[in-house]
C-alpha atoms as a PDB file:
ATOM      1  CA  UNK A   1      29.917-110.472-130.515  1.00  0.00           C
ATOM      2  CA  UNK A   2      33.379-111.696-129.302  1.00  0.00           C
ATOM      3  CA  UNK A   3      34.694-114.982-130.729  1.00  0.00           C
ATOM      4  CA  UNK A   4      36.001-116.845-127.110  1.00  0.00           C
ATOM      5  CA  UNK A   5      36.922-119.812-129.875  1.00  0.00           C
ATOM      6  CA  UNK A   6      39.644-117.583-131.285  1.00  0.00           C
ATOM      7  CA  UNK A   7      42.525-119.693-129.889  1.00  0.00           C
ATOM      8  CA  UNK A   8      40.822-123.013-129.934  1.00  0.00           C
ATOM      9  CA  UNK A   9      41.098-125.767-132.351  1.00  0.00           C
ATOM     10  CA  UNK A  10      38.836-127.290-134.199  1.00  0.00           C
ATOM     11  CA  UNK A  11      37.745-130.286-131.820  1.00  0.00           C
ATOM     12  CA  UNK A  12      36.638-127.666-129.253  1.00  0.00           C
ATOM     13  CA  UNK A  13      34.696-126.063-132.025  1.00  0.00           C
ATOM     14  CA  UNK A  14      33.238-129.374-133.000  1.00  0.00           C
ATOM     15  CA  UNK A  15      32.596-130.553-129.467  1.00  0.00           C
ATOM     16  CA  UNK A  16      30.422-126.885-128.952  1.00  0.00           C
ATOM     17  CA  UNK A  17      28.543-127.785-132.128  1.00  0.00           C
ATOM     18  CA  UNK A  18      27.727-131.476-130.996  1.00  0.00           C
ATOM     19  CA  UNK A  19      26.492-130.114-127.495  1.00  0.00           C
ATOM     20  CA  UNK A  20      24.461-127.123-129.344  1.00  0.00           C
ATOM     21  CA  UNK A  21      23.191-130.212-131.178  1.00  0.00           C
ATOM     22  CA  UNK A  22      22.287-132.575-128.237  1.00  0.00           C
ATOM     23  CA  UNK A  23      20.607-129.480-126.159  1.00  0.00           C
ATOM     24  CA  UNK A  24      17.690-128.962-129.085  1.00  0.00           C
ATOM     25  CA  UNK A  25      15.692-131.079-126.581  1.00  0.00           C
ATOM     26  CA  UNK A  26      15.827-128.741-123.416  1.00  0.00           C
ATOM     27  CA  UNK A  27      13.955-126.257-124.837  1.00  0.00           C
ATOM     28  CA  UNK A  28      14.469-122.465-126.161  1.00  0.00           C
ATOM     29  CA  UNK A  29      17.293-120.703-125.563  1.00  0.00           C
ATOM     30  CA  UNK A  30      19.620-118.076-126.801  1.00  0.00           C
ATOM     31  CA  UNK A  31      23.554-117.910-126.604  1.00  0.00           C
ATOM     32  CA  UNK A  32      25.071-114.950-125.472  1.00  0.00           C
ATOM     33  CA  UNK A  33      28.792-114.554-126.171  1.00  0.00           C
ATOM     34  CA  UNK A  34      30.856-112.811-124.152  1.00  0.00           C
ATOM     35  CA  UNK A  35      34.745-111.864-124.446  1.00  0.00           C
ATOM     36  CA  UNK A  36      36.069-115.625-123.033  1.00  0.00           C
ATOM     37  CA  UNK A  37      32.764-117.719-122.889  1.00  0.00           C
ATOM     38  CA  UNK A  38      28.955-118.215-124.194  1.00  0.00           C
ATOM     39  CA  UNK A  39      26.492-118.251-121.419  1.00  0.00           C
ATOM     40  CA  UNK A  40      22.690-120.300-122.741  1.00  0.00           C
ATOM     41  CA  UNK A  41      20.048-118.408-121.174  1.00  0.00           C
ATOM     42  CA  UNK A  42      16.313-119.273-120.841  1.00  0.00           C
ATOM     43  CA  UNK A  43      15.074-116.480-118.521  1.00  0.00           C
ATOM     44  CA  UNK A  44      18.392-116.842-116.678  1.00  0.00           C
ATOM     45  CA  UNK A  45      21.964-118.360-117.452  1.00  0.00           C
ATOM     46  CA  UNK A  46      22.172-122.075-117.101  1.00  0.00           C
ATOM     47  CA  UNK A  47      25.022-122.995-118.817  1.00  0.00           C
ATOM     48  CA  UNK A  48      28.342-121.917-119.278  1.00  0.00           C
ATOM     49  CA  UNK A  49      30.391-122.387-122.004  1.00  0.00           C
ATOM     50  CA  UNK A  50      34.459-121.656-121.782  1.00  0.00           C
ATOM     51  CA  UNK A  51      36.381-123.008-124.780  1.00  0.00           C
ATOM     52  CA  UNK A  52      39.795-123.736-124.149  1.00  0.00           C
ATOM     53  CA  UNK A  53      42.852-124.893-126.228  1.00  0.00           C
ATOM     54  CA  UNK A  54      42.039-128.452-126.321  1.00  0.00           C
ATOM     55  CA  UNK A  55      38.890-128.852-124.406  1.00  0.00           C
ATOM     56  CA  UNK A  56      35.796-127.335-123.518  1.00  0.00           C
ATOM     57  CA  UNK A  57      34.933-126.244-120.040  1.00  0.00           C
ATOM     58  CA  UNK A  58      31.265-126.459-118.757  1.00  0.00           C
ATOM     59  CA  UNK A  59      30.018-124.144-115.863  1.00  0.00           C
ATOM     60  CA  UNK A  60      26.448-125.574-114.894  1.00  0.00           C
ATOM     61  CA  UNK A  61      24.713-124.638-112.353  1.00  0.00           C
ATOM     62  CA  UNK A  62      21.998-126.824-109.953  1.00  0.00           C
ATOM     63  CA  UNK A  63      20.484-126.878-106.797  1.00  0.00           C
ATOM     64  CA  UNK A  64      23.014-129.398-105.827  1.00  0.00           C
ATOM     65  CA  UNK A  65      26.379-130.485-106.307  1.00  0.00           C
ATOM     66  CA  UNK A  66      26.724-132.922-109.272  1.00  0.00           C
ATOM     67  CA  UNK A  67      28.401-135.863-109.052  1.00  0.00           C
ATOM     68  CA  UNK A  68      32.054-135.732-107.851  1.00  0.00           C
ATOM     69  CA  UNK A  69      33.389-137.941-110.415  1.00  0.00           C
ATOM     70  CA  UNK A  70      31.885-135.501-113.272  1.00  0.00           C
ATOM     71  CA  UNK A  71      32.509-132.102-112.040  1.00  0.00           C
ATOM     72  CA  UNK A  72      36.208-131.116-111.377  1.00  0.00           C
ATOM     73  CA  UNK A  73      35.238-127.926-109.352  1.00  0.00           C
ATOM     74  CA  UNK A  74      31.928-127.569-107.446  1.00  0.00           C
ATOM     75  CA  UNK A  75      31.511-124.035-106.178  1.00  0.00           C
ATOM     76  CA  UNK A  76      28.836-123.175-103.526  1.00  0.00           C
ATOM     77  CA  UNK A  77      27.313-119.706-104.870  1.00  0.00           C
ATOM     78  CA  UNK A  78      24.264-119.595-102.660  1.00  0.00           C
ATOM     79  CA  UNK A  79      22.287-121.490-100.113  1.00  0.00           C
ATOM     80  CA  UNK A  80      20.736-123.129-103.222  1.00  0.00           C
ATOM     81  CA  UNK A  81      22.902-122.784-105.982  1.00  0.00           C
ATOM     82  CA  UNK A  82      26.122-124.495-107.337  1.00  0.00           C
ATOM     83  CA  UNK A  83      28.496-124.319-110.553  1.00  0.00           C
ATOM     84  CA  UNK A  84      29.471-127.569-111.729  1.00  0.00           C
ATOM     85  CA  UNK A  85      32.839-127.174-113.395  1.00  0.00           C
ATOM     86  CA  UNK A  86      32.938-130.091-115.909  1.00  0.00           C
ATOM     87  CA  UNK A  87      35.305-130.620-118.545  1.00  0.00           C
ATOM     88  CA  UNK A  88      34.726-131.941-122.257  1.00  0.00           C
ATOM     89  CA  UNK A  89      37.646-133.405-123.834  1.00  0.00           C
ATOM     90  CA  UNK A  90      35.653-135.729-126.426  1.00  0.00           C
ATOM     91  CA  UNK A  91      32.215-136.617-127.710  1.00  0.00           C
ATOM     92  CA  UNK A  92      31.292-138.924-125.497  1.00  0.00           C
ATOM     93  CA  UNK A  93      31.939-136.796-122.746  1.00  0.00           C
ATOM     94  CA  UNK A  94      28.937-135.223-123.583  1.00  0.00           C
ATOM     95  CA  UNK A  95      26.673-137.955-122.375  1.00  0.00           C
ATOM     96  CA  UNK A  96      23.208-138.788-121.603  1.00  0.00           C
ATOM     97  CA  UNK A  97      23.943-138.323-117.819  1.00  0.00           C
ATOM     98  CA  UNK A  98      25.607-134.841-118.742  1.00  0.00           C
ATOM     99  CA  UNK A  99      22.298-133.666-120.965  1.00  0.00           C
ATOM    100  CA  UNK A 100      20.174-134.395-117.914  1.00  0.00           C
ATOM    101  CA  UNK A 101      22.245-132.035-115.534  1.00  0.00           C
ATOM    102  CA  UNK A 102      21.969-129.622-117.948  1.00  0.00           C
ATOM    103  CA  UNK A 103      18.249-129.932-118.825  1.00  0.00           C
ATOM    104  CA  UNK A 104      17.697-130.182-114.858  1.00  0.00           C
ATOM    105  CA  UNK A 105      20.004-126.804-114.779  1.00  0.00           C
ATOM    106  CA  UNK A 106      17.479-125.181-117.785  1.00  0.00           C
ATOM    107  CA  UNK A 107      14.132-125.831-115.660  1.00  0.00           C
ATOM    108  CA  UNK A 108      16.319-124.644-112.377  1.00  0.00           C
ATOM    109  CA  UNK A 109      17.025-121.493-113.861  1.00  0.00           C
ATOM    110  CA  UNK A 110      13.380-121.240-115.874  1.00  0.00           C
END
């Protein structure tokens, strides 16, 4: 498998292991790396994972947009399907609020 944190620091690798840590509660899963990201899967991807430099960059999808003030980019994909660009700079970026979406996105895409 590809590394995508090959040019990242170690916050980004921390902030990866703290979300890894905080998603035990959604449910089963497996990571699947690919050259520049991770995409979790359940039966189909739910989250996207694009480490950066200095941050990490969240691609999750949902039925809706998310909020505006979370998501930086909100991309229309279907009739019923969005990516929610969000971006993780710290810890507590990765909030309660920010779980749900995600655990909303894992049943979406179950």
């Amino acid at each position: 498998m590809a590394d995508p944190f090959h040019s990242s620091d170690l916050l980004v690798r921390e902030l990866y292991e703290s979300l890894l840590s905080k998603l035990k509660v959604v449910g089963p899963y497996k990571v699947e790396g690919k050259k520049t990201s991770l995409h979790l899967v359940n039966r189909a991807a739910f989250l996207g994972v694009h480490p950066k430099k200095e941050h990490l960059e969240l691609n999750v999808v949902s039925s809706a947009p998310l909020d505006a003030k979370r998501g930086y980019k909100i991309e229309q994909v279907s009739k019923n399907r969005y990516h929610n660009r969000v971006r993780i700079e710290r810890a507590s970026d990765l909030d309660p609020e920010l779980i749900h979406d995600i655990a909303d996105a894992y049943r979406l895409m179950s």
